[in-house]
Protein backbone atom coordinates (compact mmCIF):
# COMPACT_ATOMS: atom_id res chain seq x y z
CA UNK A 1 -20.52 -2.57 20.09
CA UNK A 2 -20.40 -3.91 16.81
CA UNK A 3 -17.54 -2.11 14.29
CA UNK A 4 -17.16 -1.97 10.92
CA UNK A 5 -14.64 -0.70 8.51
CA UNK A 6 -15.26 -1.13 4.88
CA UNK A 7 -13.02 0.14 1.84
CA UNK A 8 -14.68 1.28 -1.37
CA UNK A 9 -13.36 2.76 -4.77
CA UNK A 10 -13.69 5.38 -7.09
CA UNK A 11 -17.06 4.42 -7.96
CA UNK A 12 -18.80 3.46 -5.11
CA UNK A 13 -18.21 -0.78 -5.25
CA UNK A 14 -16.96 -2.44 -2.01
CA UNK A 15 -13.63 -3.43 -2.07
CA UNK A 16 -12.80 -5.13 1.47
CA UNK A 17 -14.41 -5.18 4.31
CA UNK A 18 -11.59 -5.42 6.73
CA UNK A 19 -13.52 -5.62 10.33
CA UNK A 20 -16.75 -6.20 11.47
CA UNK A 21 -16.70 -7.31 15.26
CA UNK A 22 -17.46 -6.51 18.66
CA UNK A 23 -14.78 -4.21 20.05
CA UNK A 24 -14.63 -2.58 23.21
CA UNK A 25 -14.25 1.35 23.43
CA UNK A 26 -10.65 2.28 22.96
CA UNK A 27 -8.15 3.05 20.42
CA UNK A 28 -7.29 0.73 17.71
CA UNK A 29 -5.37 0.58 14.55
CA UNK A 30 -5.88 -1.19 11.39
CA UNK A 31 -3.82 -1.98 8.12
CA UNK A 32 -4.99 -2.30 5.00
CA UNK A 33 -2.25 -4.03 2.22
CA UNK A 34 -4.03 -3.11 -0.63
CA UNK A 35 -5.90 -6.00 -1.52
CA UNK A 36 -9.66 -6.63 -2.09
CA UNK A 37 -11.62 -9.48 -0.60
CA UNK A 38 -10.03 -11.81 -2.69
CA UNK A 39 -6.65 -11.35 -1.54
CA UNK A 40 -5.77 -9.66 -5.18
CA UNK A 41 -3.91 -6.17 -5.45
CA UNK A 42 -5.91 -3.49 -6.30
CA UNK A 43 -4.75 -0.36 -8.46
CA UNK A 44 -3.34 2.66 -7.08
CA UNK A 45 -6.14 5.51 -7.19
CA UNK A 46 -8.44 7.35 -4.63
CA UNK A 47 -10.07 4.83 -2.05
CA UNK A 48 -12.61 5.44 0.77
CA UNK A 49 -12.64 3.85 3.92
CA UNK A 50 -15.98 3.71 6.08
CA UNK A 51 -16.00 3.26 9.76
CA UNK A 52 -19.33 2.29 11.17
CA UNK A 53 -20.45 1.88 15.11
CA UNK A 54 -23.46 2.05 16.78
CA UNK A 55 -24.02 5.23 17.14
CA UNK A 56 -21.60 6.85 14.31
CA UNK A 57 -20.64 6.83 10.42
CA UNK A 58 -17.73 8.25 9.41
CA UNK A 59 -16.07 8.16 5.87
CA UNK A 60 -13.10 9.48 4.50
CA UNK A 61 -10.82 9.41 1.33
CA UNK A 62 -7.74 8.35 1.08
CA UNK A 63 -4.71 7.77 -1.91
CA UNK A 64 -3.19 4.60 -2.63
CA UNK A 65 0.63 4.51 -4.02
CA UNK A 66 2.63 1.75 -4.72
């Protein structure tokens, strides 16, 4: 089904989106460089990531360093 995975800040504003696609079930891995959808840097700081399926929406937090 359709997957996305969608990085926000601090304060709730969208960052990147760095999938949204048709995948297959199985495991995959994704890396995000720390850029927004501009291709700029972002700060270092608190970040969450969203993962959203079909049938599923999960978010976590997560720390920048650089």
């Amino acid at each position: 089904g359709n997957v996305q995975i969608i990085i926000y800040d601090i304060l709730g504003r969208k960052v990147n989106e760095l999938i949204n696609e048709e995948k297959n079930t199985g495991k995959y891995s994704v890396t995000w460089y720390g850029k927004d959808n501009n291709d700029n840097n972002v700060s270092s700081g608190t970040y969450f990531y969203q993962i959203i399926s079909e049938n599923n929406i999960q978010t976590k937090k997560m720390v920048l360093l650089k």
